[in-house]
Protein backbone atom coordinates (compact mmCIF):
# COMPACT_ATOMS: atom_id res chain seq x y z
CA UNK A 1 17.28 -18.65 -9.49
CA UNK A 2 17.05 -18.15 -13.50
CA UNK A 3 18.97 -14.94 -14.71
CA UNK A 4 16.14 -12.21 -15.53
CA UNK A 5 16.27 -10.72 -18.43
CA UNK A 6 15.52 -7.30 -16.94
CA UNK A 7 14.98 -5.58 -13.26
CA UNK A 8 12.32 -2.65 -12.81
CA UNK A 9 13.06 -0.73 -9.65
CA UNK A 10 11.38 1.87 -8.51
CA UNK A 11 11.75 4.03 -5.81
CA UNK A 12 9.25 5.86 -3.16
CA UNK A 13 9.05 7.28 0.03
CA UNK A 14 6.80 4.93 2.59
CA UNK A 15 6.26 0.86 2.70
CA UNK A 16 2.19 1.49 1.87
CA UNK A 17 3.26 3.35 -1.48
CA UNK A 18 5.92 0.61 -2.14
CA UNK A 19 2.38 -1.68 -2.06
CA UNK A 20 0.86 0.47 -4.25
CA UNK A 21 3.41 0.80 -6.65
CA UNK A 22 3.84 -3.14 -6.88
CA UNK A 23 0.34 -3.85 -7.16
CA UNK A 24 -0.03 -1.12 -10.20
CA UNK A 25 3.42 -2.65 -11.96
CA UNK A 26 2.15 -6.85 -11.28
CA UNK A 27 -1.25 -5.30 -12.45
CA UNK A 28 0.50 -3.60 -15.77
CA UNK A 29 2.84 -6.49 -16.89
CA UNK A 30 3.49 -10.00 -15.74
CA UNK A 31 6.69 -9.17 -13.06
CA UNK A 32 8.01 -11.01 -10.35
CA UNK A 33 8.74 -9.76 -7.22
CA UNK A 34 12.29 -10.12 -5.94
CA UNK A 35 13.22 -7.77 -3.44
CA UNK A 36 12.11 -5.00 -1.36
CA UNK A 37 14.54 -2.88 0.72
CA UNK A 38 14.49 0.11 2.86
CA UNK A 39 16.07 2.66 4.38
CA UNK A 40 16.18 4.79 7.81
CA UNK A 41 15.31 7.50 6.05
CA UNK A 42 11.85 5.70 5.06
CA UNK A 43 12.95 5.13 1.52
CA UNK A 44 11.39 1.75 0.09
CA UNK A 45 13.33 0.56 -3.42
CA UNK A 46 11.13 -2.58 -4.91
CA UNK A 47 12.91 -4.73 -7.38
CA UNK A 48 10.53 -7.08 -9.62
CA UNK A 49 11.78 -9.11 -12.59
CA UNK A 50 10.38 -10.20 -16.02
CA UNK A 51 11.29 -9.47 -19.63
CA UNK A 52 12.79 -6.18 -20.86
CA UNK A 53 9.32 -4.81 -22.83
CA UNK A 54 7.04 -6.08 -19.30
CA UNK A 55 9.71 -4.09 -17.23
CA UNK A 56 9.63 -1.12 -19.27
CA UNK A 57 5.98 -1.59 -19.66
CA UNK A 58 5.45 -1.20 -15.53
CA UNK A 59 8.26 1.33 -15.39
CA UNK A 60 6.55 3.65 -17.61
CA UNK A 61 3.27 2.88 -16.17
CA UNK A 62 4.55 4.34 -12.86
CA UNK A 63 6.20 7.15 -14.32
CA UNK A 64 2.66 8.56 -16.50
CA UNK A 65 0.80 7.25 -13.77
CA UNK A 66 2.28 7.33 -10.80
CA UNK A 67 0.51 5.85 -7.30
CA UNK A 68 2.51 7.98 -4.75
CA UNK A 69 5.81 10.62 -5.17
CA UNK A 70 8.28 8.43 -6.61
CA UNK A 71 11.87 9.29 -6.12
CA UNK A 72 13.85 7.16 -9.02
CA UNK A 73 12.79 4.55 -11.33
CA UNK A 74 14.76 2.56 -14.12
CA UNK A 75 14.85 -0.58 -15.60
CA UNK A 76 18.32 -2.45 -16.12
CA UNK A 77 17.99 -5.06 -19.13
CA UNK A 78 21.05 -8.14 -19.26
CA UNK A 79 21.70 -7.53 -15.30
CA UNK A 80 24.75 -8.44 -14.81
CA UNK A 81 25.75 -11.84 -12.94
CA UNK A 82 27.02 -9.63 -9.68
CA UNK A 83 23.47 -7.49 -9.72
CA UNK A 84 21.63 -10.96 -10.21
CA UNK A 85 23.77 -11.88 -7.00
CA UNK A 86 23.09 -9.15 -4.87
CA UNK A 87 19.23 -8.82 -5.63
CA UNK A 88 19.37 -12.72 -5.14
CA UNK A 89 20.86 -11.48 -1.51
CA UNK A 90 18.39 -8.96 -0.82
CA UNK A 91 15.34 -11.55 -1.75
CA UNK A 92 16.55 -13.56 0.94
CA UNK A 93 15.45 -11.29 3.10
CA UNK A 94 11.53 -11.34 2.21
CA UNK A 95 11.51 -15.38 2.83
């Protein structure tokens, strides 16, 4: 897998408003999806790569806009080879 140059992750409560917020962020910018994890607690985080101004660009579009109640959002620019490795763990899990 080719080092991003940036991760938007965003944060909601439910798996159908994790859909929604991917579909508005792929919809914004051209992202890739990479991982999708969630909690007990019915917390869904969604990770999608890209460049830093199409992360920021679906980031933001969530935060004016957003689908659903959305609990955290941010976008990380230069991840660092150990995030690259664990979001490269967590992908493994949507194949």
């Amino acid at each position: 897998m080719k080092k991003p140059e940036a991760y938007a992750m965003v944060e909601i409560l439910g798996a159908a408003n994790a859909v929604q917020v991917v579909d508005q962020m792929v919809k914004c910018a051209t992202l890739d999806m990479c991982a999708w994890e969630t909690t007990c607690g019915g917390h869904a985080t969604v990770i999608l790569a890209g460049e830093v101004s199409a992360c920021k660009a679906a980031v933001d579009s969530i935060r004016e806009n957003p689908p659903c109640e959305v609990t955290g959002a941010c976008v990380i620019s230069g991840p660092s080879d150990e995030l690259v490795l664990v979001v490269s763990e967590l992908a493994k899990k949507l194949k």
